[in-house]
C-alpha atoms as a PDB file:
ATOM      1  CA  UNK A   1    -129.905  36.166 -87.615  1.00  0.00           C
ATOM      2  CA  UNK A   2    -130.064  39.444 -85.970  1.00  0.00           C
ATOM      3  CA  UNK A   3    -127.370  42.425 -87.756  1.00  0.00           C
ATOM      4  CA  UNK A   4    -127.405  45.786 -86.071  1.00  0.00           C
ATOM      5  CA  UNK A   5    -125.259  48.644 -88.003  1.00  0.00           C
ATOM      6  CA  UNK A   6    -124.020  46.735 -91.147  1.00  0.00           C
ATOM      7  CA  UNK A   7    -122.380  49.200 -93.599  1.00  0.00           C
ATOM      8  CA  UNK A   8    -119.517  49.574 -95.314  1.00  0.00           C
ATOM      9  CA  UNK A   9    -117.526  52.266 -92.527  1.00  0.00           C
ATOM     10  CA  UNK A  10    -118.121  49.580 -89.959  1.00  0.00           C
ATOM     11  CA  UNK A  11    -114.993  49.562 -88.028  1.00  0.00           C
ATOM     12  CA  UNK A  12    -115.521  46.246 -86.597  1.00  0.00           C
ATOM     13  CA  UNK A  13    -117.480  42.892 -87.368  1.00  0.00           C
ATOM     14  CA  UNK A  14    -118.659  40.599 -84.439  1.00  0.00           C
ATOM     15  CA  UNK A  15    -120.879  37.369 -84.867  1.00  0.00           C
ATOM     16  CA  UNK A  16    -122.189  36.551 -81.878  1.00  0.00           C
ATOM     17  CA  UNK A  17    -122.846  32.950 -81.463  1.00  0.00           C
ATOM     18  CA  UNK A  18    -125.759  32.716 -78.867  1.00  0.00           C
ATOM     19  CA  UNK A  19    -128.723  30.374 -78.432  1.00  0.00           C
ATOM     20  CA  UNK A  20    -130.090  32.515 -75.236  1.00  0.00           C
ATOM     21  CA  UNK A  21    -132.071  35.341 -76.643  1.00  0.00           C
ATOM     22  CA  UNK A  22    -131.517  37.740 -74.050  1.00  0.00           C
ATOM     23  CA  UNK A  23    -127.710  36.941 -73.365  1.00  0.00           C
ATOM     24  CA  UNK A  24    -127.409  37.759 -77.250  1.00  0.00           C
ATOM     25  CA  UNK A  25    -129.531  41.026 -77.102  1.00  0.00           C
ATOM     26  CA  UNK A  26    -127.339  41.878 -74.223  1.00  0.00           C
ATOM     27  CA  UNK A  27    -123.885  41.466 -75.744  1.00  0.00           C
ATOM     28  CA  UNK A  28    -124.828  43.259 -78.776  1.00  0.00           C
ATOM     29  CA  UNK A  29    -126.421  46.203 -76.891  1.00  0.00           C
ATOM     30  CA  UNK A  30    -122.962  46.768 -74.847  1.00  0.00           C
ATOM     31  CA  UNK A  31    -120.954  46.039 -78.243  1.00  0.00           C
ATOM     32  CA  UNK A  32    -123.254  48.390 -80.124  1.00  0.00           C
ATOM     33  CA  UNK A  33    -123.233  51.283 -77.239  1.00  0.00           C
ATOM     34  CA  UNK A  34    -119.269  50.571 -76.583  1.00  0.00           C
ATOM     35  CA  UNK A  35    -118.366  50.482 -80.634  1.00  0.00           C
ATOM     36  CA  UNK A  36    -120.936  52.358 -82.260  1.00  0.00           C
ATOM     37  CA  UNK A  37    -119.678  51.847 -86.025  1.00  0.00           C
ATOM     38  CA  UNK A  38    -118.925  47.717 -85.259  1.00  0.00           C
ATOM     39  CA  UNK A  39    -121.219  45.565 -87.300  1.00  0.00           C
ATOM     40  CA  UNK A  40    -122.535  42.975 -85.218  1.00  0.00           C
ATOM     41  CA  UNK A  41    -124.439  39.555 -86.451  1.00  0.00           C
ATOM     42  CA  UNK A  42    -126.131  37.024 -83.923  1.00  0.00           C
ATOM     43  CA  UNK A  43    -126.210  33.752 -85.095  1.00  0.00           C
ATOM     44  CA  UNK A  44    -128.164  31.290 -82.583  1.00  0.00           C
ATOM     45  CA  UNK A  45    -126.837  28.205 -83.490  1.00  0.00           C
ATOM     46  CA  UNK A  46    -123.123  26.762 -84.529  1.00  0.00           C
ATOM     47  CA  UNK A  47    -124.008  25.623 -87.771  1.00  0.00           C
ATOM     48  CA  UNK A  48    -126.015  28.695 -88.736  1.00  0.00           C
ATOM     49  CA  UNK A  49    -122.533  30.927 -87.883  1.00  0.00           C
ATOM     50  CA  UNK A  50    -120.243  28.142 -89.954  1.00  0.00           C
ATOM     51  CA  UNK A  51    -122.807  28.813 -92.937  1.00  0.00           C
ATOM     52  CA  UNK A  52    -122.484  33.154 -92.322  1.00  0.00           C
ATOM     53  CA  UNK A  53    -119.120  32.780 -91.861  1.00  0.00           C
ATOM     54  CA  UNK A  54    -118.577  30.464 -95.232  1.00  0.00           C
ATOM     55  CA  UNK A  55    -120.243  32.421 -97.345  1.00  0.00           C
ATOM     56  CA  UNK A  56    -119.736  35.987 -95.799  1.00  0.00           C
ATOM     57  CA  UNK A  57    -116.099  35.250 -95.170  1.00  0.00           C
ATOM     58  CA  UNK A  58    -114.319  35.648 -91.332  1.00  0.00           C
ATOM     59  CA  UNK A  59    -115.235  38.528 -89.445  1.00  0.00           C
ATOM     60  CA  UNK A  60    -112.772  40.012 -87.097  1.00  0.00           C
ATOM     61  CA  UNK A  61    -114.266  38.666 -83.734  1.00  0.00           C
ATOM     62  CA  UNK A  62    -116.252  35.678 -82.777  1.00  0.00           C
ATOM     63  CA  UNK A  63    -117.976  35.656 -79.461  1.00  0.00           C
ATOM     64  CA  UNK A  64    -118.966  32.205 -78.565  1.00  0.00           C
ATOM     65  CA  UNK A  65    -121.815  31.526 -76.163  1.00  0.00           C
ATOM     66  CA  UNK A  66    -122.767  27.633 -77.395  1.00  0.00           C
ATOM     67  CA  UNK A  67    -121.313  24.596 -76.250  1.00  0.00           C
ATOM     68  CA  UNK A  68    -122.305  21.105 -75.837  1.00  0.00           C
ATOM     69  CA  UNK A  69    -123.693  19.146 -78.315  1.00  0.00           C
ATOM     70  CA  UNK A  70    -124.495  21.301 -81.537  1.00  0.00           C
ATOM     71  CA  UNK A  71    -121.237  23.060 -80.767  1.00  0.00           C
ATOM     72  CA  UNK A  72    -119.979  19.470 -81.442  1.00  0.00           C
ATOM     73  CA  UNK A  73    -121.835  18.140 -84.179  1.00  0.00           C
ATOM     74  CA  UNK A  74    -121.433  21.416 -85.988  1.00  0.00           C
ATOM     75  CA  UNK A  75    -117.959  22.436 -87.846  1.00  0.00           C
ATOM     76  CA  UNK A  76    -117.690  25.908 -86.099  1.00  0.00           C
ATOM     77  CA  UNK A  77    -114.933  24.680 -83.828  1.00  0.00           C
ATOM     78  CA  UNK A  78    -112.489  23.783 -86.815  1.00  0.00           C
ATOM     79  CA  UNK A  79    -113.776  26.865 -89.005  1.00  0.00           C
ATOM     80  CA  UNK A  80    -112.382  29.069 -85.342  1.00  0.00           C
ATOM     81  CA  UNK A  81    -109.104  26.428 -85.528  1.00  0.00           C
ATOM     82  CA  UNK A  82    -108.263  27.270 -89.331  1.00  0.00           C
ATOM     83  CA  UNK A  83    -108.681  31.051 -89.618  1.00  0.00           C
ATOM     84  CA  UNK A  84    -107.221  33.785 -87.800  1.00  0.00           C
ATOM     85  CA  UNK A  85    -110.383  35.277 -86.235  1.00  0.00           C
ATOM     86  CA  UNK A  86    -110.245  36.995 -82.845  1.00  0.00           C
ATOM     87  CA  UNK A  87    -111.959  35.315 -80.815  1.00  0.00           C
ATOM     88  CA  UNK A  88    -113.789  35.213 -76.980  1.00  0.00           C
ATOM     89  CA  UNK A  89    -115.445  32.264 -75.395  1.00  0.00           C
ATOM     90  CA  UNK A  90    -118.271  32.543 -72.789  1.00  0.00           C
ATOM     91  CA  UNK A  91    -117.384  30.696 -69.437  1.00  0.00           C
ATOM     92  CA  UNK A  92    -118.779  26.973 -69.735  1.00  0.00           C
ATOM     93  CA  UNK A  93    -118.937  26.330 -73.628  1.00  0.00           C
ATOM     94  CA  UNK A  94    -115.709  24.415 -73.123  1.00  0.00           C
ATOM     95  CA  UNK A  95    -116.677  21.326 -71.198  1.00  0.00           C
ATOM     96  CA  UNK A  96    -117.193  17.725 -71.064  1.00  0.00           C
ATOM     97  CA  UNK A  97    -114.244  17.185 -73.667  1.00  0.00           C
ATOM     98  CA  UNK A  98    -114.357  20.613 -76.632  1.00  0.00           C
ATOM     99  CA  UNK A  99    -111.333  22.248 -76.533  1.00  0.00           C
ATOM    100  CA  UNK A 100    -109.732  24.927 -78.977  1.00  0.00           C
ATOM    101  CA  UNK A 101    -106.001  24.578 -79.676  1.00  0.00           C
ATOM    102  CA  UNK A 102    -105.667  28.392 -80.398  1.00  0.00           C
ATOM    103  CA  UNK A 103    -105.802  31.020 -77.897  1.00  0.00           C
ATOM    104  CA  UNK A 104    -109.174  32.914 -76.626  1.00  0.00           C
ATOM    105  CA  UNK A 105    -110.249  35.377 -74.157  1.00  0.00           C
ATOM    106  CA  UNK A 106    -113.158  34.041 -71.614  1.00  0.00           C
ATOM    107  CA  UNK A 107    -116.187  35.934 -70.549  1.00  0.00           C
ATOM    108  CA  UNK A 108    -117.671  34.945 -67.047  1.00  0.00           C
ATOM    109  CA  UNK A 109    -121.666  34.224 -66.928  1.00  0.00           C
ATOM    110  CA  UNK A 110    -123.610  36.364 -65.817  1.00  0.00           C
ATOM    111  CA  UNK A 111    -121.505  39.436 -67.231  1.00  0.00           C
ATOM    112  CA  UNK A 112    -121.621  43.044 -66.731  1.00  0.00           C
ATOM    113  CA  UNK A 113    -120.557  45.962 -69.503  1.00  0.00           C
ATOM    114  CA  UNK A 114    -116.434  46.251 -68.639  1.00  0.00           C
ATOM    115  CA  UNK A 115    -116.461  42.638 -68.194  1.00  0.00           C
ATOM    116  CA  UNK A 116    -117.285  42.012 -72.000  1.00  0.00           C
ATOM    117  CA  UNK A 117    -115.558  45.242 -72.792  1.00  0.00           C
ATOM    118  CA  UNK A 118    -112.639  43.515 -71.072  1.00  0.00           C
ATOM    119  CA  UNK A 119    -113.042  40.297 -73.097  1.00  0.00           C
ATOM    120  CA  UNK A 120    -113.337  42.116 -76.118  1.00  0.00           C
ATOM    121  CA  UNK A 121    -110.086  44.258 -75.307  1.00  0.00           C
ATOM    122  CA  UNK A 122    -108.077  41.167 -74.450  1.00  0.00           C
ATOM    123  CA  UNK A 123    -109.181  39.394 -77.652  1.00  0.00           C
ATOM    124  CA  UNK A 124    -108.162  42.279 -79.825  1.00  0.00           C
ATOM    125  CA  UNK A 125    -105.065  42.745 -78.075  1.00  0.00           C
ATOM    126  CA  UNK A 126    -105.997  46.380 -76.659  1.00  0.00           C
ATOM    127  CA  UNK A 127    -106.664  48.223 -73.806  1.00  0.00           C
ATOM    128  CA  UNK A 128    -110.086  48.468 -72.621  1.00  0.00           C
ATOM    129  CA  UNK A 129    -111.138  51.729 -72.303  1.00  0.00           C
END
């Protein structure tokens, strides 16, 4: 687990939930250069996030790069279903069958800064700016 900026004035949390090291570095360089207090986490696998996010507690925003088959063998999708967690789902991770019942922004692969600004707005129910 990478965490960038993790104090107590943190304005925001974000877990990133990324397997592709560079995709992760990525969205937490925008996040970081877009929402310099935000505390951001990468977690590289679903079931490393559902262990941060059991014993940390929720976090305002998951962004969720991992589908497939250790997004379903892992119990990140229900932990997403059952708390109230903003939430942003990279184009693709929702295939062959996963589905979310609760609402999400999606972030188109390959991504640019005011695309995942975008995302992040939309999540959170803002403007992006």
């Amino acid at each position: 687990m990478e965490k960038r900026n993790d104090y107590p004035t943190a304005t925001r949390q974000y877990l990133i939930v990324e397997a592709n090291v560079l995709v992760a570095s990525d969205l937490l360089e925008t996040i970081m250069e877009w929402k310099p207090k935000a505390s951001v986490t990468v977690c590289r696998t679903p079931d490393a996030a559902c262990e941060l996010l059991r014993s940390r507690g929720a976090v305002d925003m998951v962004i969720l790069g991992i589908g497939g088959e250790a997004l379903r063998r892992s119990a990140l999708l229900d932990w997403l279903e059952d708390h109230p967690v903003r939430l942003v789902v990279m184009e693709g991770v929702l295939k062959n069958g996963l589905t979310l019942r609760r609402g999400h922004a999606t972030l188109a692969r390959p991504f640019v800064a005011e695309m995942v600004h975008a995302a992040l707005s939309s999540a959170a129910g803002e403007a992006a700016v």
